[in-house]
C-alpha atoms as a PDB file:
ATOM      1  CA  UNK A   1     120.300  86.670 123.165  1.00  0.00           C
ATOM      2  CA  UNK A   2     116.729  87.865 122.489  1.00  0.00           C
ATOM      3  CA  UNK A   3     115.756  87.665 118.843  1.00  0.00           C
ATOM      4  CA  UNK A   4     112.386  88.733 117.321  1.00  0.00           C
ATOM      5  CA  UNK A   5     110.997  87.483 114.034  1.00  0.00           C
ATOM      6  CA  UNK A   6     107.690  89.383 113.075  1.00  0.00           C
ATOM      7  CA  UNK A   7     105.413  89.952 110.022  1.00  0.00           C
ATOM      8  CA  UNK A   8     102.875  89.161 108.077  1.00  0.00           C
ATOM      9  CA  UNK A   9     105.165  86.993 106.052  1.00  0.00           C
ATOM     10  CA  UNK A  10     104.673  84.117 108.642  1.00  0.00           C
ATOM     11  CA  UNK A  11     105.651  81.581 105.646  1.00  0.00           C
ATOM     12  CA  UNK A  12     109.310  83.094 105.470  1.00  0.00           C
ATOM     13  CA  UNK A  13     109.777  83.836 109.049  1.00  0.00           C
ATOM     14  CA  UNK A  14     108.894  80.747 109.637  1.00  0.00           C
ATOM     15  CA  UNK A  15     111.344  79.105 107.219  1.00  0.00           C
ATOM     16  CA  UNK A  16     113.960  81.588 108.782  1.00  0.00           C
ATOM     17  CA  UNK A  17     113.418  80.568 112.218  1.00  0.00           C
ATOM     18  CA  UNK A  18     113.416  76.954 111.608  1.00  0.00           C
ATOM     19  CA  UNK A  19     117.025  77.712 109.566  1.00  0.00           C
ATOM     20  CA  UNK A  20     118.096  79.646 112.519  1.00  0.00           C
ATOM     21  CA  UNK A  21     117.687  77.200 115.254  1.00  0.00           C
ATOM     22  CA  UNK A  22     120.273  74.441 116.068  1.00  0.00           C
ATOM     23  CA  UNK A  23     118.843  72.570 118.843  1.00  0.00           C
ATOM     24  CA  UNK A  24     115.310  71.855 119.456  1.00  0.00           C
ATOM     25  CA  UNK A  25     113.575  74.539 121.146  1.00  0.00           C
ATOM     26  CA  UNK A  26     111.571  74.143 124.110  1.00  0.00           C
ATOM     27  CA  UNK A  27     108.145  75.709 123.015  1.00  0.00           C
ATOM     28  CA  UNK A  28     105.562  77.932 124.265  1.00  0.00           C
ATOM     29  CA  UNK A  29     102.150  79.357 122.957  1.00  0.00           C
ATOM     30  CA  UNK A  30     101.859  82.316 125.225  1.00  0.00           C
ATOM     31  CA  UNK A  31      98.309  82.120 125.603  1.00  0.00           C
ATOM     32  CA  UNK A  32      99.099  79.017 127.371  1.00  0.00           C
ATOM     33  CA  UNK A  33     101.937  80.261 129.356  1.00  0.00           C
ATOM     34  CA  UNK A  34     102.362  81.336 132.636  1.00  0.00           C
ATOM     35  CA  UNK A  35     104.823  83.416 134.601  1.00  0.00           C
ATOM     36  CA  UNK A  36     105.242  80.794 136.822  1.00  0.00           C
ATOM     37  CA  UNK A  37     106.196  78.380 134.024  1.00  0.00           C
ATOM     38  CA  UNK A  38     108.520  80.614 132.084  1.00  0.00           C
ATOM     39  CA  UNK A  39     110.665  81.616 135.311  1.00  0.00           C
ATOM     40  CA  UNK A  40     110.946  77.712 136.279  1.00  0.00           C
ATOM     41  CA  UNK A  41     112.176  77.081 132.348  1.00  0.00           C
ATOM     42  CA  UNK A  42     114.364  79.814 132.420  1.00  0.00           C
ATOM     43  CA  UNK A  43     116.232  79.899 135.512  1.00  0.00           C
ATOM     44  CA  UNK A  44     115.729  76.326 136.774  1.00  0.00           C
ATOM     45  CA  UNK A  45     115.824  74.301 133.976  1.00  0.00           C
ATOM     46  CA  UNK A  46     119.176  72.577 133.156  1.00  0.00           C
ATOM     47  CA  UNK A  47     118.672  72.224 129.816  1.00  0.00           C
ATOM     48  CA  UNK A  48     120.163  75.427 129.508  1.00  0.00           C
ATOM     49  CA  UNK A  49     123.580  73.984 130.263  1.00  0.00           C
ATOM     50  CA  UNK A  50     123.718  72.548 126.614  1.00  0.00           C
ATOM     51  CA  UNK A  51     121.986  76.048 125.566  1.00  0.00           C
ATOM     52  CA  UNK A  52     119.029  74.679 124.377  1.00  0.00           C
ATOM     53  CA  UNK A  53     116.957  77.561 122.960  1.00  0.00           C
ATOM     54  CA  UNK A  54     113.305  78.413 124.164  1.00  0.00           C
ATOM     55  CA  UNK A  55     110.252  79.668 121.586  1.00  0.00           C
ATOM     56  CA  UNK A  56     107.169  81.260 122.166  1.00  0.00           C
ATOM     57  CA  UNK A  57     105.106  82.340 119.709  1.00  0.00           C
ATOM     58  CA  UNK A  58     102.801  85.214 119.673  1.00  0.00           C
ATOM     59  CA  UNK A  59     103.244  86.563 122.713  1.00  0.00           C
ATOM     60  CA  UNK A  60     104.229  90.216 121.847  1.00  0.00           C
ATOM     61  CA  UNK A  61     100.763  90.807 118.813  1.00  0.00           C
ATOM     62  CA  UNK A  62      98.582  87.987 120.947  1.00  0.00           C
ATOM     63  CA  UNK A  63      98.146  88.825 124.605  1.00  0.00           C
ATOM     64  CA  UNK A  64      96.543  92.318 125.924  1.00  0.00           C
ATOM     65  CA  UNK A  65      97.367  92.218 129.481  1.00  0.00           C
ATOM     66  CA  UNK A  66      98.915  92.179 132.935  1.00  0.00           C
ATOM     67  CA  UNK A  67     100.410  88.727 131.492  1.00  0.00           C
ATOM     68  CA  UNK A  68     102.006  89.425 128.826  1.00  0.00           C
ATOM     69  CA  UNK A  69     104.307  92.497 130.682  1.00  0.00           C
ATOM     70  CA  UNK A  70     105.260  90.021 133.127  1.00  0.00           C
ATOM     71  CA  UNK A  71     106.277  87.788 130.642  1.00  0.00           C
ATOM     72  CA  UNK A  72     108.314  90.349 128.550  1.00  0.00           C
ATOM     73  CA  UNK A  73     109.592  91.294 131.947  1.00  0.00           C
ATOM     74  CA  UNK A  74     110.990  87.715 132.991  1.00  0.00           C
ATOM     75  CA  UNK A  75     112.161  87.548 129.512  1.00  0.00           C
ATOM     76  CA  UNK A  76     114.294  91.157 129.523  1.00  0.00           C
ATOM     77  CA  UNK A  77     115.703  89.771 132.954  1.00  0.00           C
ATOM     78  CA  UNK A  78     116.958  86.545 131.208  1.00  0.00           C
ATOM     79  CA  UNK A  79     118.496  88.021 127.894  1.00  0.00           C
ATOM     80  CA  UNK A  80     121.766  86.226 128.758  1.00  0.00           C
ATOM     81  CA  UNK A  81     119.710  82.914 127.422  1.00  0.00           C
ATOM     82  CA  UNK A  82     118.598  81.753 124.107  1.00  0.00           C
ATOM     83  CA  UNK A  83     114.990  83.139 123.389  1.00  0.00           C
ATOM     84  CA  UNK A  84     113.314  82.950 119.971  1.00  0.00           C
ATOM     85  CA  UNK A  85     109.877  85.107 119.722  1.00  0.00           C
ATOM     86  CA  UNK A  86     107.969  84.747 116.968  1.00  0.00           C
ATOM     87  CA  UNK A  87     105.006  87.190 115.884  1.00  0.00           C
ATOM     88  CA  UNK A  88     102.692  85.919 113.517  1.00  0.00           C
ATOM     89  CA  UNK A  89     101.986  89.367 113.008  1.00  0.00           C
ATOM     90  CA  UNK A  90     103.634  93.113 112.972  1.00  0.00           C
ATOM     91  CA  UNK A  91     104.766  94.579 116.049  1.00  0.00           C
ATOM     92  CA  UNK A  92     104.432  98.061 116.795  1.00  0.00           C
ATOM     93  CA  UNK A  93     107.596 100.490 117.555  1.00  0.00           C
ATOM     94  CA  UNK A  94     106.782 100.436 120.816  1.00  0.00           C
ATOM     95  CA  UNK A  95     107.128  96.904 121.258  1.00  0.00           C
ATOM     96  CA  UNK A  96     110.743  97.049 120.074  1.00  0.00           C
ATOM     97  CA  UNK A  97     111.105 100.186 122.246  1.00  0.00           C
ATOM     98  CA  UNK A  98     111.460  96.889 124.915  1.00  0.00           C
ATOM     99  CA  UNK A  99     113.436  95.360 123.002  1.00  0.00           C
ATOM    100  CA  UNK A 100     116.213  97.366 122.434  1.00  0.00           C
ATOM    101  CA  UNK A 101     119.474  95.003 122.849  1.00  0.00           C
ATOM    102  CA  UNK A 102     117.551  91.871 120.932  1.00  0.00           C
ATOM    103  CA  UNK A 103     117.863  91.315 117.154  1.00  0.00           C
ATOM    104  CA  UNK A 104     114.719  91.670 115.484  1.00  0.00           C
ATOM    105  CA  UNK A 105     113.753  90.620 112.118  1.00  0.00           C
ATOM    106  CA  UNK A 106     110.842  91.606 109.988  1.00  0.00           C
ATOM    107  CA  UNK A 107     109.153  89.789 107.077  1.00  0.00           C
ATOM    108  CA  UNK A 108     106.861  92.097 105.000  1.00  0.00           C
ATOM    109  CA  UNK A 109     104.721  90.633 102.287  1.00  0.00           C
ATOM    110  CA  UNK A 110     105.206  91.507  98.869  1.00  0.00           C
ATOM    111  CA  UNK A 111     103.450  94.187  97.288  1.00  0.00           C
ATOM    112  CA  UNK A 112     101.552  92.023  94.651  1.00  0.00           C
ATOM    113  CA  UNK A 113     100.166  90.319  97.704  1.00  0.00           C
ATOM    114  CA  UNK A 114      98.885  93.463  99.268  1.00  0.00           C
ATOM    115  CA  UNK A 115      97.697  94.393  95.282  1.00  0.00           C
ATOM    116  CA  UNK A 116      95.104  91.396  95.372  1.00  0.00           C
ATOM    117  CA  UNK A 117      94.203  91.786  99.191  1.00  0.00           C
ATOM    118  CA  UNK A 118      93.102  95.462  98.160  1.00  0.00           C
ATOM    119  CA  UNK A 119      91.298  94.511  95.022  1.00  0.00           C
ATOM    120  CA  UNK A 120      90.413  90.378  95.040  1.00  0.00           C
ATOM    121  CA  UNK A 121      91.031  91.049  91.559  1.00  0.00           C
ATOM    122  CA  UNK A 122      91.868  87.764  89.814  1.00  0.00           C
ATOM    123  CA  UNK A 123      94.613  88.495  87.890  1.00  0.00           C
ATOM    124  CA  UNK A 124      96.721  89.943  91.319  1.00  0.00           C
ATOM    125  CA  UNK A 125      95.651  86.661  92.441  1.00  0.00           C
ATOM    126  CA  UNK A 126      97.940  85.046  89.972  1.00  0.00           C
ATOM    127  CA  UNK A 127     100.654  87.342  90.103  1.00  0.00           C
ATOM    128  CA  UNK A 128     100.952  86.936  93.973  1.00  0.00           C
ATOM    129  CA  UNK A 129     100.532  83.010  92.962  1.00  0.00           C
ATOM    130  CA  UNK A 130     103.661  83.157  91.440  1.00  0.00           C
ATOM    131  CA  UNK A 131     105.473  84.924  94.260  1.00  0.00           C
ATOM    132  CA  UNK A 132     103.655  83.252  98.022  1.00  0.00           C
ATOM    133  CA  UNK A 133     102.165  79.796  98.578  1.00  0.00           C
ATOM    134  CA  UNK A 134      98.228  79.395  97.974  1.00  0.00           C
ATOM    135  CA  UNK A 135      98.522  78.901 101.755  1.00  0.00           C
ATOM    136  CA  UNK A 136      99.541  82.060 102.957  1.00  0.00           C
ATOM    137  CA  UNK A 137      97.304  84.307 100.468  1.00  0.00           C
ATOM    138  CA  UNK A 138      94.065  82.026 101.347  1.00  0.00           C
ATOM    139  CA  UNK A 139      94.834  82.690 104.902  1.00  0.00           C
ATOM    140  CA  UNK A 140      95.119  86.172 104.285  1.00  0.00           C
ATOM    141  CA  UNK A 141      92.134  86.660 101.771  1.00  0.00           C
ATOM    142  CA  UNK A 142      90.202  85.367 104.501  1.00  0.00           C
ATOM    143  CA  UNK A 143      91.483  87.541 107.437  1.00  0.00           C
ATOM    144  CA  UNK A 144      90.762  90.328 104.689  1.00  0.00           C
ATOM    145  CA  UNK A 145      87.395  88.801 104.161  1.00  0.00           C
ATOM    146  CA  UNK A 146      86.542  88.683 107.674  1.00  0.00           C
ATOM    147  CA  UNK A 147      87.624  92.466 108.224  1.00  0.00           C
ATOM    148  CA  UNK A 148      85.488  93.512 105.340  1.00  0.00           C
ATOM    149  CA  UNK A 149      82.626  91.948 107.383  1.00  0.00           C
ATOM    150  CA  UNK A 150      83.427  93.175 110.571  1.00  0.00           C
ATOM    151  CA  UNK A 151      83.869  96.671 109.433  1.00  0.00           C
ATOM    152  CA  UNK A 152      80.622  96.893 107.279  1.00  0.00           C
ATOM    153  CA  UNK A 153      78.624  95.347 110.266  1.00  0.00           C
ATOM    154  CA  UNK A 154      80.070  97.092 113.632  1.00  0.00           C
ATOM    155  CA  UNK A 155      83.055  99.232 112.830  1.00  0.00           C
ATOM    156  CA  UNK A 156      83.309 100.293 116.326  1.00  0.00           C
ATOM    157  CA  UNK A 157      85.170  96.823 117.114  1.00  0.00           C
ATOM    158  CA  UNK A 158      87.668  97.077 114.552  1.00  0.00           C
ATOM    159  CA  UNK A 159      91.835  98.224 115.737  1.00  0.00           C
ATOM    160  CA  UNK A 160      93.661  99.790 113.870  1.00  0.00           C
ATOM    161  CA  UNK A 161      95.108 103.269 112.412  1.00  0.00           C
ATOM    162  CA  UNK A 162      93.329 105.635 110.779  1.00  0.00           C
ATOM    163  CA  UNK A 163      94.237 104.906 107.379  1.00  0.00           C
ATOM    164  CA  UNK A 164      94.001 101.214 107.852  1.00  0.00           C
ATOM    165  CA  UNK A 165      90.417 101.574 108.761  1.00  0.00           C
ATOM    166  CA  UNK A 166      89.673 104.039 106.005  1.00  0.00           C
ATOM    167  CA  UNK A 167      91.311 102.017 103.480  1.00  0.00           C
ATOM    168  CA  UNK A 168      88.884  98.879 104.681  1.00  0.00           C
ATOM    169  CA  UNK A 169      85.854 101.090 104.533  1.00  0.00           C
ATOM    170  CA  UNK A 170      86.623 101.604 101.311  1.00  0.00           C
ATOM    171  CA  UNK A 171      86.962  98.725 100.441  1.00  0.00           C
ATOM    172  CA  UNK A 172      84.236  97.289 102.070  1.00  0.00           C
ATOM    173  CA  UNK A 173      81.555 100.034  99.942  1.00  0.00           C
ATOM    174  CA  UNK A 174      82.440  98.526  96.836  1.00  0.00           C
ATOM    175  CA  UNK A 175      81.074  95.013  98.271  1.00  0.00           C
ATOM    176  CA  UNK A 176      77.735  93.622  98.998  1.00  0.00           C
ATOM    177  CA  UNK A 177      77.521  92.905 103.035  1.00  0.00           C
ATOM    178  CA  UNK A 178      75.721  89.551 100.672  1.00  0.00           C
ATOM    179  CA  UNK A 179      78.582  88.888  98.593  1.00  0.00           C
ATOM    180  CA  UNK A 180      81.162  89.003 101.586  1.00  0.00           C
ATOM    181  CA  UNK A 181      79.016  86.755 103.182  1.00  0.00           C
ATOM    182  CA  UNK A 182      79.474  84.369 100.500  1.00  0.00           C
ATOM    183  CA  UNK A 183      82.979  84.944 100.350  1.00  0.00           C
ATOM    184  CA  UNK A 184      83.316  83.877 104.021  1.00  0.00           C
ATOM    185  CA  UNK A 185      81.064  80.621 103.585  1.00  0.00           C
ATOM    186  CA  UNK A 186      82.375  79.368 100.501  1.00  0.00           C
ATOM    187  CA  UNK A 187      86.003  79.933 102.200  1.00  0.00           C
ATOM    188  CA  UNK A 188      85.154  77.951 104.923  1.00  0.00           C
ATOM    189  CA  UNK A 189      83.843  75.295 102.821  1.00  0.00           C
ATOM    190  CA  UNK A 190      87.269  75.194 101.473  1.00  0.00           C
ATOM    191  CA  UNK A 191      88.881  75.351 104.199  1.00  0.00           C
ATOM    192  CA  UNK A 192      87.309  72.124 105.434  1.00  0.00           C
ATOM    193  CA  UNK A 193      86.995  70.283 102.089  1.00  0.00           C
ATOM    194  CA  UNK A 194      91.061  70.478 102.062  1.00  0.00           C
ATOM    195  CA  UNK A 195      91.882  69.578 105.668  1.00  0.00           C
ATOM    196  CA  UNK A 196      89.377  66.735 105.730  1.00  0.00           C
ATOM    197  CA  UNK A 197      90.799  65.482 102.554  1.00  0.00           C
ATOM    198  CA  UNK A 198      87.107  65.783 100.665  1.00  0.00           C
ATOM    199  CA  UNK A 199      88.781  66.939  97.538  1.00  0.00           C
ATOM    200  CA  UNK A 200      91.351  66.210  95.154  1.00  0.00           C
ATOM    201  CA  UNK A 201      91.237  69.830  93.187  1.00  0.00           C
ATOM    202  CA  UNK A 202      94.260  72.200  94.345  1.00  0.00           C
ATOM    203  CA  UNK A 203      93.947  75.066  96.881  1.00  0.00           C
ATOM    204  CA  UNK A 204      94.864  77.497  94.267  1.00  0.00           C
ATOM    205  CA  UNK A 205      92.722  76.313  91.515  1.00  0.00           C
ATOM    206  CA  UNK A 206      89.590  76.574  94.398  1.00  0.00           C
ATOM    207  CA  UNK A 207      90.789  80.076  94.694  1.00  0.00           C
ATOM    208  CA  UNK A 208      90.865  80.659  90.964  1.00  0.00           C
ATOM    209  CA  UNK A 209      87.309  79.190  90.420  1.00  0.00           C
ATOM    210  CA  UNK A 210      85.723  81.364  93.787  1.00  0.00           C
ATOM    211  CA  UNK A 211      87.584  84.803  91.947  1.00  0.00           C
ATOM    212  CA  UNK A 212      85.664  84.140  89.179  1.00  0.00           C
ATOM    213  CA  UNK A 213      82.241  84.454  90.376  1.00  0.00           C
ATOM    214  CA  UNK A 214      83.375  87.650  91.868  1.00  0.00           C
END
């Protein structure tokens, strides 16, 4: 059995997958992976005899290439077995146009998240505080960030559907190319200060306090 957890919600699919799972998987990043390596696991290994599952992660929103058809292909062949994929991102319908016999499971964020991605407006901060971990929004407020930037400096290079785009361009005119700048930096400062253990203030009250110069 093929099953598919996806979204932008990677905080609760990952909590469901992790609930989901009964033995311990045998785990992939598929930008690692190779056909070669996959077709050994799945049809050599005998592991399988005590149905141990096998994860990869991002394989279907990651890879754009030859690779990553193979893979899908080796896995489609092998649907018998136990194969988690998990998508740190959407997938598209025609992704699960593949997919058609495996059980897929989506994890949308809620809306007050999307409210304060659309507006960095501090209150929608707060009320998506009370609903998502400071984690998830400061690694989305920073994806966001980094979009702005992208699509204010060479739009060409940025996917995505026409309303997507038009809804960061619009975004991106009420900001200063400076002030998204600064947003990026002082992000990255964070980002470090808390992984390197430099400070003892909160991720969410760093948040709070970079809002408010907004």
């Amino acid at each position: 059995m093929i099953s598919i957890l996806h979204g932008d919600n990677y905080v609760a699919s990952r909590q469901a997958l992790n609930q989901t799972l009964t033995n311990k998987p045998l785990k992939f990043e598929a930008k690692t992976l190779t056909t070669e390596a996959l077709t050994q696991v799945l049809e050599s290994n005998p592991m399988f005899s005590i149905n141990q599952p096998i994860l990869i992660e991002n394989l279907l929103t990651s890879i754009r290439s030859k690779l990553k058809d193979s893979l899908i292909k080796i896995i489609l062949s092998n649907q018998e077995k136990t194969i988690f994929l998990w998508e740190k991102k959407l997938i598209t319908p025609a992704v699960k146009k593949q997919f058609l016999k495996a059980q897929i499971k989506e994890f949308k964020l809620p809306p007050s998240l999307y409210s304060f991605l659309d507006t960095f407006n501090l209150k929608a901060f707060h009320q998506s505080l009370d609903q998502n971990p400071a984690e998830l929004i400061f690694y989305l407020f920073h994806r966001r960030v980094s979009q702005l930037i992208q699509i204010s400096t060479d739009p060409q290079s940025v996917k995505g559907a026409p309303w997507q785009l038009g809804k960061l361009k619009s975004q991106a005119s009420n900001l200063s190319l400076e002030k998204l700048l600064y947003l990026h930096q002082k992000l990255l400062e964070i980002d470090e200060q808390i992984k390197t253990g430099q400070t003892d203030v909160s991720l969410s009250t760093q948040l709070d306090l970079l809002l408010t110069t907004l």
